[in-house]
N, C-alpha and C. Protein backbone atom coordinates (compact mmCIF):
# COMPACT_ATOMS: atom_id res chain seq x y z
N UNK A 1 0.83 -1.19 0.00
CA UNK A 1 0.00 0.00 0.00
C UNK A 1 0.88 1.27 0.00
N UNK A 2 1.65 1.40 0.93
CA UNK A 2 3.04 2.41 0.66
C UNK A 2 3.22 2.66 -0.39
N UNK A 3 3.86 1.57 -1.49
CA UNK A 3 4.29 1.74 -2.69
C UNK A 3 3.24 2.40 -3.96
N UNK A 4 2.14 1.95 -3.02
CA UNK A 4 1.22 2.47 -3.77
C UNK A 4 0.82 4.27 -3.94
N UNK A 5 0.80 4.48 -2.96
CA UNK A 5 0.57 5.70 -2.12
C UNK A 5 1.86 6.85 -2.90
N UNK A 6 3.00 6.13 -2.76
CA UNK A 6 4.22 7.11 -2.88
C UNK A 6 3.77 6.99 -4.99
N UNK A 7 3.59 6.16 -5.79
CA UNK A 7 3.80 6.14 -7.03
C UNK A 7 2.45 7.26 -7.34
N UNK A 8 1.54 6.82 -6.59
CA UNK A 8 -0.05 7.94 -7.00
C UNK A 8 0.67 9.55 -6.24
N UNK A 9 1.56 10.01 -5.03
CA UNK A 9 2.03 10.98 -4.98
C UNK A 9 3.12 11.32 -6.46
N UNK A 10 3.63 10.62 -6.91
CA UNK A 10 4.85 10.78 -8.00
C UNK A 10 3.74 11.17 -9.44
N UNK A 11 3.20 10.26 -9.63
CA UNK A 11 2.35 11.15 -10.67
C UNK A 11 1.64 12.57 -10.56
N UNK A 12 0.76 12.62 -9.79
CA UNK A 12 0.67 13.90 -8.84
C UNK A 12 1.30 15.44 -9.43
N UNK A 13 2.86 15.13 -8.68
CA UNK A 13 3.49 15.74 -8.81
C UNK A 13 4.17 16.00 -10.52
N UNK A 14 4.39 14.87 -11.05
CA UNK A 14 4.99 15.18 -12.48
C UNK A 14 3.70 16.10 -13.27
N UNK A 15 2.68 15.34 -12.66
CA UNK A 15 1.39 16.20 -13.66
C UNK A 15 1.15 17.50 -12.90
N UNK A 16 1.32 18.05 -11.88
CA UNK A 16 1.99 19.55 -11.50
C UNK A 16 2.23 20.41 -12.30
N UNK A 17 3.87 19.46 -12.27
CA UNK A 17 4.86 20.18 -12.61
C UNK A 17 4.80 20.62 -14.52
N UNK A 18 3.86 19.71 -15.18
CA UNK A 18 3.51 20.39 -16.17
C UNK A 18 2.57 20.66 -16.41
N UNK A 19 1.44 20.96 -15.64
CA UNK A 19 0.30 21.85 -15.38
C UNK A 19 1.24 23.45 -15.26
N UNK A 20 2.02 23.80 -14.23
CA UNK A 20 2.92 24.57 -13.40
C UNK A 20 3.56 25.42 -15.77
N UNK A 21 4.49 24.36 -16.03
CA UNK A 21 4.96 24.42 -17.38
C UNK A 21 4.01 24.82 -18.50
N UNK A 22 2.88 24.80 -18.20
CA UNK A 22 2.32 24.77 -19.49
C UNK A 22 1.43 26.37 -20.01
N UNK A 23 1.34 27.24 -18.42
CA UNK A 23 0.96 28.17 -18.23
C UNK A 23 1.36 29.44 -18.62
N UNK A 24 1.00 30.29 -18.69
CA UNK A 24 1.86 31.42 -19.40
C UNK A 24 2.12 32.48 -18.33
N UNK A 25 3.20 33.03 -18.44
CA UNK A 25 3.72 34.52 -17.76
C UNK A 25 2.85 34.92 -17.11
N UNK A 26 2.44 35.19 -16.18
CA UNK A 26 1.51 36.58 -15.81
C UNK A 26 2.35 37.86 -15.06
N UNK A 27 3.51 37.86 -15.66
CA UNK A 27 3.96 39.29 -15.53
C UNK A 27 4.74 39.89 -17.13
N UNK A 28 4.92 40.70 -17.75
CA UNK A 28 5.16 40.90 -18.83
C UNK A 28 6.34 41.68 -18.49
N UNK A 29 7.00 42.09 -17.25
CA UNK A 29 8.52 43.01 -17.21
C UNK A 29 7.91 44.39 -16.90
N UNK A 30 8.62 45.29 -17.09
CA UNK A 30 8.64 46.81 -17.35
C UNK A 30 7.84 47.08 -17.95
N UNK A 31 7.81 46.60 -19.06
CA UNK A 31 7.01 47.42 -20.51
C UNK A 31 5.10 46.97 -20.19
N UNK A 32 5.56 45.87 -19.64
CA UNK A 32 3.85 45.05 -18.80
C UNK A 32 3.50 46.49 -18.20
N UNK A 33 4.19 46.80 -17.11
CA UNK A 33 3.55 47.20 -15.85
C UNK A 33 3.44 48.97 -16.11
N UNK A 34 3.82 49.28 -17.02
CA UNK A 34 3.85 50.51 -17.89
C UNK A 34 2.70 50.88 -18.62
N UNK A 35 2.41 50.14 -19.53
CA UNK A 35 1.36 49.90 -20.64
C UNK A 35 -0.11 48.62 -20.85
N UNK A 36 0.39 47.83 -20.18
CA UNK A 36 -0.25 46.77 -20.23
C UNK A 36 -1.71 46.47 -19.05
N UNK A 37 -1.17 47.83 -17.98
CA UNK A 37 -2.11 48.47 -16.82
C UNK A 37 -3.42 48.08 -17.80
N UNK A 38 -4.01 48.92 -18.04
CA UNK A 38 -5.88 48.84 -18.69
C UNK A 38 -6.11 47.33 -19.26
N UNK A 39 -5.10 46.89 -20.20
CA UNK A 39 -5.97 45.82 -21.16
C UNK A 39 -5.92 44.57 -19.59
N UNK A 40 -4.75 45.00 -18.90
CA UNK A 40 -4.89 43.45 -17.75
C UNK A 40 -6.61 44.32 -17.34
N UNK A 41 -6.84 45.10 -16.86
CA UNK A 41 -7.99 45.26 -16.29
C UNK A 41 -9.64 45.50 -17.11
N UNK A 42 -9.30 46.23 -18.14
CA UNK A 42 -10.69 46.09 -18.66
C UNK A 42 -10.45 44.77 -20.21
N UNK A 43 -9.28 44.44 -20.50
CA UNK A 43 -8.87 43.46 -22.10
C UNK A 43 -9.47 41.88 -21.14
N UNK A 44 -8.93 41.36 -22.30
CA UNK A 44 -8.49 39.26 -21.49
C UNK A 44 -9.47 38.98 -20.82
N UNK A 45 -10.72 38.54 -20.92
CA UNK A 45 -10.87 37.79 -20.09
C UNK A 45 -11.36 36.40 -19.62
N UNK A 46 -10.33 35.84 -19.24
CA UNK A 46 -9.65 35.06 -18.90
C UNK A 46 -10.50 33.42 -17.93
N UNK A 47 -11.78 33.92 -18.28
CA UNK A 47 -12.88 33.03 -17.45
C UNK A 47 -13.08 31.66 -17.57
N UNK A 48 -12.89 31.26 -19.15
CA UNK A 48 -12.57 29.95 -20.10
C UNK A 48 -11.58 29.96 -20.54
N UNK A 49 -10.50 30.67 -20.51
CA UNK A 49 -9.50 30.05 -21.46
C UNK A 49 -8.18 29.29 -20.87
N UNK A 50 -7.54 28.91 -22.02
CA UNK A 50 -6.31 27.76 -22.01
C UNK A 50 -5.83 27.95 -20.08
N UNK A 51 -5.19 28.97 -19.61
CA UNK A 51 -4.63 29.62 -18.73
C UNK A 51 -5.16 29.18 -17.52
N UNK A 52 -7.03 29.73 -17.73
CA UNK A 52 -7.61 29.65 -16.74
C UNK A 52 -7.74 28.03 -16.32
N UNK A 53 -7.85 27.49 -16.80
CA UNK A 53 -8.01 25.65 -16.63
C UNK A 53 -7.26 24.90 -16.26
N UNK A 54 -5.42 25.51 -16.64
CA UNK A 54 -4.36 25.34 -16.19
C UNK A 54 -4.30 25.74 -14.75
N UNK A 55 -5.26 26.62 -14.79
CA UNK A 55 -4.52 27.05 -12.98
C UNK A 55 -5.64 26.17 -12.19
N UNK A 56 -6.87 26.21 -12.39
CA UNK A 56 -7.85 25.32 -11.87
C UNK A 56 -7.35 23.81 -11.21
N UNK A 57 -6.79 23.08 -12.53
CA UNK A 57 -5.59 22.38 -12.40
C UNK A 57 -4.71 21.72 -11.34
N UNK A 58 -3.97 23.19 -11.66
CA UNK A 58 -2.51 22.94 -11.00
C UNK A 58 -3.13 23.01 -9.53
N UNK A 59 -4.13 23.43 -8.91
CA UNK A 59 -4.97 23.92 -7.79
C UNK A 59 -5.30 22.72 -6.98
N UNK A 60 -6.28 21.62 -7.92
CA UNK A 60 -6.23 20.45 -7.60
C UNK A 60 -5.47 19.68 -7.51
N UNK A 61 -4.59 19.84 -8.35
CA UNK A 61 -3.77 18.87 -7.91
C UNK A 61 -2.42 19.40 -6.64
N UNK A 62 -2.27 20.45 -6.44
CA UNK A 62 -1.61 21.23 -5.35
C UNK A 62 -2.33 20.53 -3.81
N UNK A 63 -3.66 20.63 -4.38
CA UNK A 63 -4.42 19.59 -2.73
C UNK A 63 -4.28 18.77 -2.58
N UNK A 64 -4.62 18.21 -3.59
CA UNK A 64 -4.38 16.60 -3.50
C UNK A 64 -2.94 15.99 -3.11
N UNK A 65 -2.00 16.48 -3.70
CA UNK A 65 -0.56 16.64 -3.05
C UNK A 65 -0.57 16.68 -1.65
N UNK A 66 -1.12 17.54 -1.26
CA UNK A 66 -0.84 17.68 0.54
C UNK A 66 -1.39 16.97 0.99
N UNK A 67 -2.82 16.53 0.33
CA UNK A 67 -3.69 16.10 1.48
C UNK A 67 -2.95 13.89 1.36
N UNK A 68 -2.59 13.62 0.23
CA UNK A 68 -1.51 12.61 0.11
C UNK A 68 -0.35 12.74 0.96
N UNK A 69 0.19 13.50 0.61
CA UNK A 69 1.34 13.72 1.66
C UNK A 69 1.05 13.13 3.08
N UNK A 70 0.02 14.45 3.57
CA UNK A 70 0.12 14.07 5.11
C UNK A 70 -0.64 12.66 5.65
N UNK A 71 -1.36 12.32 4.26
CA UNK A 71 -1.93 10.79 4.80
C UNK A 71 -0.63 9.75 4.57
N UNK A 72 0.13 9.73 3.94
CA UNK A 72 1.68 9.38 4.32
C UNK A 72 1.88 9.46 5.24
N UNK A 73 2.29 10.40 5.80
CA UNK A 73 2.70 10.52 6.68
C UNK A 73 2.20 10.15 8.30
N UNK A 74 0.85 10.53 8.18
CA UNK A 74 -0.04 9.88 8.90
C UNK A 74 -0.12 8.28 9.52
N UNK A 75 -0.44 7.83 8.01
CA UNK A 75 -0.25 5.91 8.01
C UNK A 75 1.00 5.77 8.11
N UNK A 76 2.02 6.14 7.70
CA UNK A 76 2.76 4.72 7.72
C UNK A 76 3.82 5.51 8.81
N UNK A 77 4.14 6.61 9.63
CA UNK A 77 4.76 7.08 10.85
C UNK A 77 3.69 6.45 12.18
């Protein structure tokens, strides 16, 4: 069951880590925080798309991570 536990945490995490990869910038530098002020606030939005689903995502699976973890840790300490 251990082995089990630690391989369902290892996927988990690889599918994270390219949830995490697959997302785009949300800072654009200088020239962002200069010009890019209005369209971030009234442009994009961002309710359905690629980005937003990615973070939804990475969210769940960020819980599920911990809440694995500490049942690890839990059972088998």
């Amino acid at each position: 069951m251990h082995n089990a536990l630690m391989v369902l945490l290892l996927i988990i995490s690889v599918a994270m880590i390219f949830t995490i990869l697959g997302q785009t910038s949300k800072s654009d530098g200088l020239s962002g925080a200069i010009s890019g002020g209005a369209e971030q606030l009234f442009g994009k939005k961002k309710g359905n798309s690629y980005d937003a689903i990615l973070s939804r995502i990475t969210t769940v699976l960020a819980a599920l991570y911990i809440i694995l973890s500490l049942l690890i840790v839990a059972i088998f300490n």
